[in-house]
PDB file of N, CA and C in Angstrom:
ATOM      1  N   UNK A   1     -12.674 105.470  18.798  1.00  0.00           N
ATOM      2  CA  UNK A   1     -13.056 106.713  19.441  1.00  0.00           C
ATOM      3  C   UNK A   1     -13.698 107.633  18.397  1.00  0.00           C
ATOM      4  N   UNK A   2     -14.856 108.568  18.897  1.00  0.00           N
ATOM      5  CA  UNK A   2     -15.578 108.813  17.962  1.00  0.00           C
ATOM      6  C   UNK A   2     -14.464 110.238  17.390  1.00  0.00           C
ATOM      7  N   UNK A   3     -13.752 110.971  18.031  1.00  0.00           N
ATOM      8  CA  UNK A   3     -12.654 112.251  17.347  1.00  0.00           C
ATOM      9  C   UNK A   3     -11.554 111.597  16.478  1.00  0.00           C
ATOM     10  N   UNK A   4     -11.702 110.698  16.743  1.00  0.00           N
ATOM     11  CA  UNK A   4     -10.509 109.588  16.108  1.00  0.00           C
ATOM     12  C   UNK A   4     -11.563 109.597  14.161  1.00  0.00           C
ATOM     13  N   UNK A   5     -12.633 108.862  14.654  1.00  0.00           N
ATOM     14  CA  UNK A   5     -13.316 108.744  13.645  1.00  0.00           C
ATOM     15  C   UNK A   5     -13.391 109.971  12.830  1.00  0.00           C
ATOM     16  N   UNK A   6     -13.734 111.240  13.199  1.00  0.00           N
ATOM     17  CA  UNK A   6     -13.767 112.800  12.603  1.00  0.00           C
ATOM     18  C   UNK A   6     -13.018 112.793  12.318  1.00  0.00           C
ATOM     19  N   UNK A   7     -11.830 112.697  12.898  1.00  0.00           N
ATOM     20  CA  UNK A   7     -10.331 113.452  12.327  1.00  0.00           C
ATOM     21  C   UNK A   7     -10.429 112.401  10.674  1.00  0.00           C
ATOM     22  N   UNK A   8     -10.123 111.446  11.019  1.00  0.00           N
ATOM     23  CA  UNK A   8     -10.473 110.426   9.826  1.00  0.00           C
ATOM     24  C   UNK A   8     -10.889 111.112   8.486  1.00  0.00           C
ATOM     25  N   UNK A   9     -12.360 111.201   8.804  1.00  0.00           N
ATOM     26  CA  UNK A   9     -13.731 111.611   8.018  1.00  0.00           C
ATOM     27  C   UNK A   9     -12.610 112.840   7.303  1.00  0.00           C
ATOM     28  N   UNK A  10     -12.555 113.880   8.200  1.00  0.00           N
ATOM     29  CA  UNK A  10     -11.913 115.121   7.534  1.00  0.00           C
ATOM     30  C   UNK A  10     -10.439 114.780   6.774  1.00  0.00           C
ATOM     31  N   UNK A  11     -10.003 113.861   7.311  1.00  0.00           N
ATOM     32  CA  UNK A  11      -8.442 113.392   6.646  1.00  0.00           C
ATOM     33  C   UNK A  11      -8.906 113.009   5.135  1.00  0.00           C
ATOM     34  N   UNK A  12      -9.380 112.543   5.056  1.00  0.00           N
ATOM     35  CA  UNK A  12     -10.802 111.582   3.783  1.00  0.00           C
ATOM     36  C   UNK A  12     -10.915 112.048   2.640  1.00  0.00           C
ATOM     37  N   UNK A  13     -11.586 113.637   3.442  1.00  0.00           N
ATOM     38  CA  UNK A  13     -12.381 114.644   2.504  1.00  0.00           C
ATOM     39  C   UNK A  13     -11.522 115.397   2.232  1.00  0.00           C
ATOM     40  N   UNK A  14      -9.840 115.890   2.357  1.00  0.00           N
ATOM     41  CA  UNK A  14      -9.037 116.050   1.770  1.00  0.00           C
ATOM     42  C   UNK A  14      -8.315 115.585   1.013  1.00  0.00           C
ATOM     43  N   UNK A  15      -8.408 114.139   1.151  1.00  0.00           N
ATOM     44  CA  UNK A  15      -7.732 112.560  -0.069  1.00  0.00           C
ATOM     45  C   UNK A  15      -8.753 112.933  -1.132  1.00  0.00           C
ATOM     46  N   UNK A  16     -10.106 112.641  -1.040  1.00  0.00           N
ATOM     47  CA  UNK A  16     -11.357 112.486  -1.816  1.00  0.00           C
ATOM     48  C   UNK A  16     -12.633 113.222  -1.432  1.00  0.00           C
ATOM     49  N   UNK A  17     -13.397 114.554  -1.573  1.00  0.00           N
ATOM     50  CA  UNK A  17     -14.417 114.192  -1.202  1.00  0.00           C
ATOM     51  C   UNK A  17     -15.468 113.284  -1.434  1.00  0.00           C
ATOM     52  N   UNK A  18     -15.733 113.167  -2.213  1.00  0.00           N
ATOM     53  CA  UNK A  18     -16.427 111.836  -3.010  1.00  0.00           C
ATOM     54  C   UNK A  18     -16.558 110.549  -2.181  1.00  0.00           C
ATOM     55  N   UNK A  19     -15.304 109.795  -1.818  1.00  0.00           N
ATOM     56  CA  UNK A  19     -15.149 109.284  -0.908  1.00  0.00           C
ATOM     57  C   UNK A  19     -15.441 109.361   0.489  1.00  0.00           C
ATOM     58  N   UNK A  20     -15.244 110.072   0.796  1.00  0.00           N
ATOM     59  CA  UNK A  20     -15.626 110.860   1.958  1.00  0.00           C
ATOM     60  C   UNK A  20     -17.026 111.046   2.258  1.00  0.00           C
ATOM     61  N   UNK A  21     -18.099 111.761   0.421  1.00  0.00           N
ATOM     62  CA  UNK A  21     -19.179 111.752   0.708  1.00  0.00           C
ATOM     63  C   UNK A  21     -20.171 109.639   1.480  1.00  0.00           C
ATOM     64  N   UNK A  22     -19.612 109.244   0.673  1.00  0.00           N
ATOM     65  CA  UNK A  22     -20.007 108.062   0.562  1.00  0.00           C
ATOM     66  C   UNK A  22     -20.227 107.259   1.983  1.00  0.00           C
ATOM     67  N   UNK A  23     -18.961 107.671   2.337  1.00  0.00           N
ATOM     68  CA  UNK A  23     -18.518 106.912   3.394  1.00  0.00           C
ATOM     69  C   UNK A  23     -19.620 107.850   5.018  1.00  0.00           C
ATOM     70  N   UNK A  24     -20.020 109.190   4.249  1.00  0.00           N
ATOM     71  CA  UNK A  24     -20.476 109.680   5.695  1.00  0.00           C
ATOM     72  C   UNK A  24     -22.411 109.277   5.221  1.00  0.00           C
ATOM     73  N   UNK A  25     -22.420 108.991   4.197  1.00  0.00           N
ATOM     74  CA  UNK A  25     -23.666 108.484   3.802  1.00  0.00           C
ATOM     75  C   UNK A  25     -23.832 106.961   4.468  1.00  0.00           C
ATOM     76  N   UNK A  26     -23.047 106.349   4.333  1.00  0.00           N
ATOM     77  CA  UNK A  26     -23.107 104.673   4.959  1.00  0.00           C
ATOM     78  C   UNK A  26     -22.757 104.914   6.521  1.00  0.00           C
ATOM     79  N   UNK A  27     -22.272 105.328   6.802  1.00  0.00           N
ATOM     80  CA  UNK A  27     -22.058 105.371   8.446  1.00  0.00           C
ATOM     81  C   UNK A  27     -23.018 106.049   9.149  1.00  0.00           C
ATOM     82  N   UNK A  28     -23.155 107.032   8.812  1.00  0.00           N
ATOM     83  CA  UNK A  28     -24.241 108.046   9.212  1.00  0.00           C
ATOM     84  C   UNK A  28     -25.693 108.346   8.661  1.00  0.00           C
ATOM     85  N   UNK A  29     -25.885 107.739   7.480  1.00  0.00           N
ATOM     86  CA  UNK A  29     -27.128 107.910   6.810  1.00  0.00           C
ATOM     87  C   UNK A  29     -27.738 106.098   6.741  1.00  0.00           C
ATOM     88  N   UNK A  30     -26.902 105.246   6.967  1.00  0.00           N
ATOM     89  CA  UNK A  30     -27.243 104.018   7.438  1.00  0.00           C
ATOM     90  C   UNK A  30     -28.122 103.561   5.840  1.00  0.00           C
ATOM     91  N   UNK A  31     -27.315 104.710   4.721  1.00  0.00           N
ATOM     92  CA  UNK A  31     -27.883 104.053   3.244  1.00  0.00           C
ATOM     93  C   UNK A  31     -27.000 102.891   2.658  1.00  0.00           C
ATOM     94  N   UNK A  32     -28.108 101.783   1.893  1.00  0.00           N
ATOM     95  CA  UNK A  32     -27.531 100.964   1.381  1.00  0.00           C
ATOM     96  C   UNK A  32     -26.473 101.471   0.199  1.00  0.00           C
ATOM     97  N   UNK A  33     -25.820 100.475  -0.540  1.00  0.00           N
ATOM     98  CA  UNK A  33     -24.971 101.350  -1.587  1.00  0.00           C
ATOM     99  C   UNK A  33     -25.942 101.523  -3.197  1.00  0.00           C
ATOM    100  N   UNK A  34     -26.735 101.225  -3.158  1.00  0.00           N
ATOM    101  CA  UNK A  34     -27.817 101.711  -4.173  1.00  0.00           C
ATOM    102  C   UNK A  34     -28.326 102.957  -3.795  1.00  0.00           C
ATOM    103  N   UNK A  35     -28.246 103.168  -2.928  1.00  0.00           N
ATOM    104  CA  UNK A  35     -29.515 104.707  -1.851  1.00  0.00           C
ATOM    105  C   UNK A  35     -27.939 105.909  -2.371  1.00  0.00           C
ATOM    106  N   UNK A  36     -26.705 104.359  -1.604  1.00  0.00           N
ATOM    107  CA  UNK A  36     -25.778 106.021  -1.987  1.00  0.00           C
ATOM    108  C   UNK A  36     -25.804 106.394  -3.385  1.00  0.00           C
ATOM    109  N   UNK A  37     -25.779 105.649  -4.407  1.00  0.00           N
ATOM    110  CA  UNK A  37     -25.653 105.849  -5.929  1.00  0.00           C
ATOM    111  C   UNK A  37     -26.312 106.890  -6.264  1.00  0.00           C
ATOM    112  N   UNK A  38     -27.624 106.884  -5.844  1.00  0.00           N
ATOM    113  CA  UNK A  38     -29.020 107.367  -6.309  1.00  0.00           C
ATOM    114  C   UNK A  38     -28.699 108.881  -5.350  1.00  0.00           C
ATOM    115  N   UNK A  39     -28.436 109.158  -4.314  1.00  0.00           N
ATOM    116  CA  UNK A  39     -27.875 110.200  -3.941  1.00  0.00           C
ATOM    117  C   UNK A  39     -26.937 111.357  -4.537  1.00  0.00           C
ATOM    118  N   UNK A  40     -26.102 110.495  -4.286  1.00  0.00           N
ATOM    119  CA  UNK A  40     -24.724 111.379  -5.520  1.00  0.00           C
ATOM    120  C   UNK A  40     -25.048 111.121  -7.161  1.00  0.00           C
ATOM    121  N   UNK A  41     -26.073 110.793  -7.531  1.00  0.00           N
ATOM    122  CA  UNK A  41     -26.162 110.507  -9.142  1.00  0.00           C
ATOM    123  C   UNK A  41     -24.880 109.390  -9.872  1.00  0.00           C
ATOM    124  N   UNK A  42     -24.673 108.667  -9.268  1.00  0.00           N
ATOM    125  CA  UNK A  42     -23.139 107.778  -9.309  1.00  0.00           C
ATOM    126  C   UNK A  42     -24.044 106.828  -9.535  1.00  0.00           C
ATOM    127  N   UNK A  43     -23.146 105.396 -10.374  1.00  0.00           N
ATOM    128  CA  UNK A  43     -23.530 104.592 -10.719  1.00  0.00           C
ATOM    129  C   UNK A  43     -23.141 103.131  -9.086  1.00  0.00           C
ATOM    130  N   UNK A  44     -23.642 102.543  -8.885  1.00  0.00           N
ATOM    131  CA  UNK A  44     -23.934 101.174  -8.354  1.00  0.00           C
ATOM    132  C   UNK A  44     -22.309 101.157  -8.184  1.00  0.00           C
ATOM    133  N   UNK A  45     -21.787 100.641  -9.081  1.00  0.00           N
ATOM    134  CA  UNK A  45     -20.055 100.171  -9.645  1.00  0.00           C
ATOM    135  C   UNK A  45     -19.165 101.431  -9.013  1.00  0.00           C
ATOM    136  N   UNK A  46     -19.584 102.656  -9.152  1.00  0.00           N
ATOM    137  CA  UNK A  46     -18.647 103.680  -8.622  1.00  0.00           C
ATOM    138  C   UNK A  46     -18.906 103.422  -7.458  1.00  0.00           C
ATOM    139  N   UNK A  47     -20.562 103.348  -6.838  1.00  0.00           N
ATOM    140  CA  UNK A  47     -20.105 103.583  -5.330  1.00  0.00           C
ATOM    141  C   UNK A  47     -19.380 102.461  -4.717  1.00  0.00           C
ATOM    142  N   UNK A  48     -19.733 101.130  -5.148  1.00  0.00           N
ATOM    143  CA  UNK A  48     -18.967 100.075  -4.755  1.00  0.00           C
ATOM    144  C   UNK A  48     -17.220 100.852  -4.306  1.00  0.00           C
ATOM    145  N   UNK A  49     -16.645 100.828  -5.178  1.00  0.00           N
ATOM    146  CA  UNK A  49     -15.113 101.138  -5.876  1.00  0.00           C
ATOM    147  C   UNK A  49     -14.912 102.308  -4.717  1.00  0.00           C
ATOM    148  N   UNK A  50     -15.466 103.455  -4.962  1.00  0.00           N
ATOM    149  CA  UNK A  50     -15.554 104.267  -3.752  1.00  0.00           C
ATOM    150  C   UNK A  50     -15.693 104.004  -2.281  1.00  0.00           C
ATOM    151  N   UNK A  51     -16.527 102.907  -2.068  1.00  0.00           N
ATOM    152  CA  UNK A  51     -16.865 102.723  -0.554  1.00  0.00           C
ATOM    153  C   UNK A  51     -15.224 101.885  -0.118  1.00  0.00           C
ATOM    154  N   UNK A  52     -15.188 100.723  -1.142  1.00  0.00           N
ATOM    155  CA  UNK A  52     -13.899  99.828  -0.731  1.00  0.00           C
ATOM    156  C   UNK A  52     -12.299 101.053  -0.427  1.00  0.00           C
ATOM    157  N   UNK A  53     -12.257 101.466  -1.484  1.00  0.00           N
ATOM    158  CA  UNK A  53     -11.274 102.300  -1.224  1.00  0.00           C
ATOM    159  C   UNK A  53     -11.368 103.080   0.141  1.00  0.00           C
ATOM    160  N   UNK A  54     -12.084 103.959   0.315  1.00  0.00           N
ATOM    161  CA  UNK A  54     -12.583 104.759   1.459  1.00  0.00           C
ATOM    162  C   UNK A  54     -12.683 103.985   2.757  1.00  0.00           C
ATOM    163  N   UNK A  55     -12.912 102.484   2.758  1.00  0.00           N
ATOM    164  CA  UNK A  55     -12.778 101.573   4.221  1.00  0.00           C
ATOM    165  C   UNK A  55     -11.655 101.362   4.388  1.00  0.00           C
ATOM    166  N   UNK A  56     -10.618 101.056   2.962  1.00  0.00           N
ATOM    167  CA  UNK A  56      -9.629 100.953   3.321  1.00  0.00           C
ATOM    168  C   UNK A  56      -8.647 102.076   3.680  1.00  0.00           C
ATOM    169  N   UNK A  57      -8.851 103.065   3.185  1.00  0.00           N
ATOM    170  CA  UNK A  57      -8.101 104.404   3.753  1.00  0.00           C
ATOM    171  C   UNK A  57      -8.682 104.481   5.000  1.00  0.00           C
ATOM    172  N   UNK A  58      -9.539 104.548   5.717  1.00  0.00           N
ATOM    173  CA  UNK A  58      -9.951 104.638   7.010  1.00  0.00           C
ATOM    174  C   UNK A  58      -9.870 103.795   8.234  1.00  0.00           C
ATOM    175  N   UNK A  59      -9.408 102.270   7.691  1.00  0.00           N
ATOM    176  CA  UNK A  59      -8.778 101.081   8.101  1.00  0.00           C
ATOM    177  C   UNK A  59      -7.781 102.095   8.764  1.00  0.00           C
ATOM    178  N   UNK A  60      -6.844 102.205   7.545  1.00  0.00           N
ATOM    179  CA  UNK A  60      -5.740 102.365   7.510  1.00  0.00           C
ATOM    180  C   UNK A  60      -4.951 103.375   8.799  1.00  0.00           C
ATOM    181  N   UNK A  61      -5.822 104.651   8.395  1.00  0.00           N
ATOM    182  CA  UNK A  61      -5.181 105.848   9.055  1.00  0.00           C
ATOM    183  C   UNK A  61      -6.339 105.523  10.869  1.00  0.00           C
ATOM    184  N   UNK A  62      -7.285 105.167  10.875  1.00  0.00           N
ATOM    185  CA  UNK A  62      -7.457 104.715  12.432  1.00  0.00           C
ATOM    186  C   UNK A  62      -6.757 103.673  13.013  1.00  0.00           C
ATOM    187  N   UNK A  63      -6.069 102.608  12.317  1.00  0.00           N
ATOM    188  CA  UNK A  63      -5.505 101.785  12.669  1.00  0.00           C
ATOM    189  C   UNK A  63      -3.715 102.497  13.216  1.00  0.00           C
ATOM    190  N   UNK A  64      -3.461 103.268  12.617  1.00  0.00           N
ATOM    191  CA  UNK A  64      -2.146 103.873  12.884  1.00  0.00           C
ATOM    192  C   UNK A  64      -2.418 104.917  13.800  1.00  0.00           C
ATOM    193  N   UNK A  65      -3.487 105.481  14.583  1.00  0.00           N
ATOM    194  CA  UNK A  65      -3.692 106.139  15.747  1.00  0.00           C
ATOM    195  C   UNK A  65      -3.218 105.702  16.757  1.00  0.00           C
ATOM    196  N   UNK A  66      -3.497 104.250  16.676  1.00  0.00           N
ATOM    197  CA  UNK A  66      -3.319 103.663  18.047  1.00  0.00           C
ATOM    198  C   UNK A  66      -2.288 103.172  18.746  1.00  0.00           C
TER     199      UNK A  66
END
């Protein structure tokens, strides 16, 4: 559900924004993870590390909505 997804996003950006940025760049900006790097000035390796973490926190806390 897409409020499910927001609440998320905002749950996120209080864990990490960073994370958070990343994650609303790939979902919503439909950027590869080089586009996100080059965005936030972050290296390739951070955004990797960032995106994994951030799917898995978002796994996590939408999966326990339900």
């Amino acid at each position: 559900d897409v409020l499910d997804l927001d609440d998320a996003l905002t749950g996120l950006q209080a864990f990490d924004a960073r994370k958070s940025q990343v994650a609303e760049l790939r979902f919503f900006g439909g950027l590869s993870l080089e586009e996100t790097g080059e965005v936030l000035g972050v290296s390739l390796a951070t955004v990797e590390r960032e995106w994994q973490v951030a799917r898995a926190w978002l796994f996590k806390t939408l999966s326990s909505t339900r």
